[in-house]
C-alpha atoms as a PDB file:
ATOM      1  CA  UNK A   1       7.009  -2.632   3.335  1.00  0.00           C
ATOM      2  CA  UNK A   2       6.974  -4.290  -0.305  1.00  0.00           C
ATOM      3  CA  UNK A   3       9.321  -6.476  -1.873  1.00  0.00           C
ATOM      4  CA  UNK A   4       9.961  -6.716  -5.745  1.00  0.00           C
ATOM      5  CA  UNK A   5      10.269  -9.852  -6.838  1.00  0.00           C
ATOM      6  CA  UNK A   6      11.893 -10.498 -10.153  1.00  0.00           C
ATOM      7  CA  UNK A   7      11.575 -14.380 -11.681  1.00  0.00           C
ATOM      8  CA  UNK A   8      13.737 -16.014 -14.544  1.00  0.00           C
ATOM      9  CA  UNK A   9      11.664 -19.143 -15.337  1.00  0.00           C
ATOM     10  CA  UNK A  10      13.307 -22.463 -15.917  1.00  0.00           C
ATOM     11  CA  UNK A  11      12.101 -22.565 -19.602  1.00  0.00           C
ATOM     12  CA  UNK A  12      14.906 -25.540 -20.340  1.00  0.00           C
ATOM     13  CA  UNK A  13      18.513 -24.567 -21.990  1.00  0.00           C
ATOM     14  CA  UNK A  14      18.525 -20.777 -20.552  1.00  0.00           C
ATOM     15  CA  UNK A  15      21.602 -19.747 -19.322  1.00  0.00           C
ATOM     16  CA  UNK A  16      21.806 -17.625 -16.566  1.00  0.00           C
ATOM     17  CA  UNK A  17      25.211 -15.725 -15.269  1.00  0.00           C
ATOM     18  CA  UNK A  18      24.781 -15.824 -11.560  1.00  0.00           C
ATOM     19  CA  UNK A  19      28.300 -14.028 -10.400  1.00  0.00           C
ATOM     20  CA  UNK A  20      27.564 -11.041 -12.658  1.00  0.00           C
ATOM     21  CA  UNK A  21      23.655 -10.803 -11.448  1.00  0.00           C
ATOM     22  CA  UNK A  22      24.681 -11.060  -7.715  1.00  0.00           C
ATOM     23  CA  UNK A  23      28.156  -9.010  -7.984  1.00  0.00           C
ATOM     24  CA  UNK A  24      26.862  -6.281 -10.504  1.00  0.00           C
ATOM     25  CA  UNK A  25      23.451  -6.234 -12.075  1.00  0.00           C
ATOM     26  CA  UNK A  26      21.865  -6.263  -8.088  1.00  0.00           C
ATOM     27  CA  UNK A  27      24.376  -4.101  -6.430  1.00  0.00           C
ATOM     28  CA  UNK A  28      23.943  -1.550  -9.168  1.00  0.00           C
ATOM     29  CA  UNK A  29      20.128  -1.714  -8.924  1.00  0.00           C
ATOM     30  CA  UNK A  30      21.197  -0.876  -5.305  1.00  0.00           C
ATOM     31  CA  UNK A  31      23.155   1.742  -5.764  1.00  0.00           C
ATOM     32  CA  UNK A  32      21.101   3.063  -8.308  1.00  0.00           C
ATOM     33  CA  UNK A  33      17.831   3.035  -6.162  1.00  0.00           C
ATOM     34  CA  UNK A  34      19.901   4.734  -3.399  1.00  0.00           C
ATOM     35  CA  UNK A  35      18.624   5.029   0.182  1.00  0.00           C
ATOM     36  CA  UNK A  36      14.919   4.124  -1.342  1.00  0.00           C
ATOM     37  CA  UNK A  37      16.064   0.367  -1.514  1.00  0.00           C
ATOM     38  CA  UNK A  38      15.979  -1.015   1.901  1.00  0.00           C
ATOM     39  CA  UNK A  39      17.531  -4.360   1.005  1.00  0.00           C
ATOM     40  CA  UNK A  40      18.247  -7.093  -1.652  1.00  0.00           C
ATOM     41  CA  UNK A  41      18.891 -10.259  -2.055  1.00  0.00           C
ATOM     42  CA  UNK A  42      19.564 -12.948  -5.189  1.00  0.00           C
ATOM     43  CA  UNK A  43      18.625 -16.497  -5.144  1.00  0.00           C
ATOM     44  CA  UNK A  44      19.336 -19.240  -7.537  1.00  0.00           C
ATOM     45  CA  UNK A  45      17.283 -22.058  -7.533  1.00  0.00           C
ATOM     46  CA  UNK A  46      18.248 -25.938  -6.643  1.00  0.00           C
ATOM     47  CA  UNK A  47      15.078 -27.889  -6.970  1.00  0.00           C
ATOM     48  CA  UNK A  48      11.362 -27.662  -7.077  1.00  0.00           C
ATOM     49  CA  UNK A  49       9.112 -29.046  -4.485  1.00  0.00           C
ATOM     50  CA  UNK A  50       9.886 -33.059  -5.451  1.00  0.00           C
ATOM     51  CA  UNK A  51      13.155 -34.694  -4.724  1.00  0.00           C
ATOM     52  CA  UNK A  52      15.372 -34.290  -7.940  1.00  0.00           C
ATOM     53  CA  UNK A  53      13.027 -32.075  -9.943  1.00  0.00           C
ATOM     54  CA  UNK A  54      13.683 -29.056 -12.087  1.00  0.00           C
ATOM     55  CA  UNK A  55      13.214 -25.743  -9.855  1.00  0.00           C
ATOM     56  CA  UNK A  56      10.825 -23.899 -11.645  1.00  0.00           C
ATOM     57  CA  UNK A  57      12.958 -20.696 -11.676  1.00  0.00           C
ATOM     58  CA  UNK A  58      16.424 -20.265 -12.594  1.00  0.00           C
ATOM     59  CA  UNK A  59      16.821 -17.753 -10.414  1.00  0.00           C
ATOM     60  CA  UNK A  60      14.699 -14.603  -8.516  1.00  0.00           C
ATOM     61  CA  UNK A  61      16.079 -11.543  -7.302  1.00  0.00           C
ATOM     62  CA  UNK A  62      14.306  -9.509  -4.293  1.00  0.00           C
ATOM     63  CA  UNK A  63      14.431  -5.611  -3.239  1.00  0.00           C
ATOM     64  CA  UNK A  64      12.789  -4.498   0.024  1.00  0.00           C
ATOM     65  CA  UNK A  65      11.108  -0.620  -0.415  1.00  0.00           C
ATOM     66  CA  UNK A  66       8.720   0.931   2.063  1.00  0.00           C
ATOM     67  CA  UNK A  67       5.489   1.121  -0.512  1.00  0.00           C
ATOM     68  CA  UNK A  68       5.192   0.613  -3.794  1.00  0.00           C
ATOM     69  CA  UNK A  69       5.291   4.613  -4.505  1.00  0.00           C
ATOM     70  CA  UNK A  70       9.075   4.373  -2.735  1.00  0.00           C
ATOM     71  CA  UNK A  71       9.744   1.891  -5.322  1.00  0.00           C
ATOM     72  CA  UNK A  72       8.513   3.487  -8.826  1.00  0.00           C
ATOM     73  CA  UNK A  73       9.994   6.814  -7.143  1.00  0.00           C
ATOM     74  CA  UNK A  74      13.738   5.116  -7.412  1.00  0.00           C
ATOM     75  CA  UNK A  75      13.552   3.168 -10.419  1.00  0.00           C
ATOM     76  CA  UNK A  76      11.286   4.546 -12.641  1.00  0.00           C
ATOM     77  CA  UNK A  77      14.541   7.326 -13.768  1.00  0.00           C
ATOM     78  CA  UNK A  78      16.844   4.356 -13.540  1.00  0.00           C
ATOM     79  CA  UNK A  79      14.644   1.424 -15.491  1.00  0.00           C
ATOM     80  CA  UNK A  80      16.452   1.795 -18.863  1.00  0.00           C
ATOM     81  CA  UNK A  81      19.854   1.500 -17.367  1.00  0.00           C
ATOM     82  CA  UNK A  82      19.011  -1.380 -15.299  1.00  0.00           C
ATOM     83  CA  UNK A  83      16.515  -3.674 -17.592  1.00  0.00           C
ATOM     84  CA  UNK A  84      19.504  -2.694 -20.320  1.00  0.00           C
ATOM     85  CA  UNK A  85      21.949  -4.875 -18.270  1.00  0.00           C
ATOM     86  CA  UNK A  86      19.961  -8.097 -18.852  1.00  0.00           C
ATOM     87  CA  UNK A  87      21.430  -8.936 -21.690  1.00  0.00           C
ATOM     88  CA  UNK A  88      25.284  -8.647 -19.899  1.00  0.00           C
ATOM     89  CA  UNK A  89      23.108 -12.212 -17.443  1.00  0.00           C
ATOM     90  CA  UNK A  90      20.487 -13.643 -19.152  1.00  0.00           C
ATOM     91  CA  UNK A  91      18.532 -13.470 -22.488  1.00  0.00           C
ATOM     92  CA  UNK A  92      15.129 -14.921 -19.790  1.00  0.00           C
ATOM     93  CA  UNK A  93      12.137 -12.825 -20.005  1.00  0.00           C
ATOM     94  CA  UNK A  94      11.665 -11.749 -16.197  1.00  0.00           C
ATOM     95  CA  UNK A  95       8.502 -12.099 -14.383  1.00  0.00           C
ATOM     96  CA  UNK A  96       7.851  -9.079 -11.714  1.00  0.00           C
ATOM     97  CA  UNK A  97       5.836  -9.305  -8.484  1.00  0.00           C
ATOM     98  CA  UNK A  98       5.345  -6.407  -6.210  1.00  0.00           C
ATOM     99  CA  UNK A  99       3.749  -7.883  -2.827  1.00  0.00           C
ATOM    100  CA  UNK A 100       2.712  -6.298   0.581  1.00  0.00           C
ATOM    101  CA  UNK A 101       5.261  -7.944   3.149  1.00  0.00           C
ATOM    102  CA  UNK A 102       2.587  -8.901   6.089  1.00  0.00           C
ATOM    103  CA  UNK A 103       5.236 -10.637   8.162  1.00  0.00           C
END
C-alpha cells in the first residue's frame, strides 16, 4: 500500500479554502481515480510541535493506492483536471510525497 501525500506549507498570509478542498477538490480526485483510490482523507493543520506555534502546513491531503504503479495508472489521464482545480482552494505550491505504508 502507498499513500500520496500532498502538503500546502504555512508560508505566512496564504489562504487556503478548506470546505471546497474537502467537499470537492478531494472527492473529485476520488471519483476521478475510481476504484484505484482506496481511501482519502484531508487535514488542516492546528499547531506545530510547541504549544501555540504556527503548524508548519496549512493543510495536507492523503490518498491510499495499492503501489505506486496503481497510483500513476489513475491519475496520470486525470492530472490536468485535478492540479487545474487548485486555483478554485489555494494559490500554495503543493509539496508531494509518495511513501510505502509499513504499518
Amino acid at each position: 500500500m502507498v499513500k500520496v501525500s500532498v502538503f500546502y506549507p504555512s508560508d505566512g498570509g496564504e489562504t487556503f479554502d478548506m470546505e471546497y478542498y474537502r467537499t470537492k477538490h478531494m472527492p473529485m480526485v476520488q471519483r476521478l481515480c475510481g476504484s484505484a483510490c482506496k481511501g482519502i482523507a484531508a487535514e488542516g493543520g492546528i499547531s506545530g510541535g510547541a504549544p501555540g506555534s504556527k503548524p508548519p502546513f496549512t493543510a495536507a491531503g492523503h490518498l491510499l493506492f495499492d503501489s505506486a504503479e496503481a497510483f500513476a495508472a489513475a491519475f496520470t489521464p486525470h492530472a490536468d483536471e485535478i492540479m487545474g482545480d487548485i486555483p478554485n482552494y489555494t494559490k500554495i505550491q503543493p509539496i508531494i510525497q509518495i511513501a510505502e505504508v509499513t504499518l
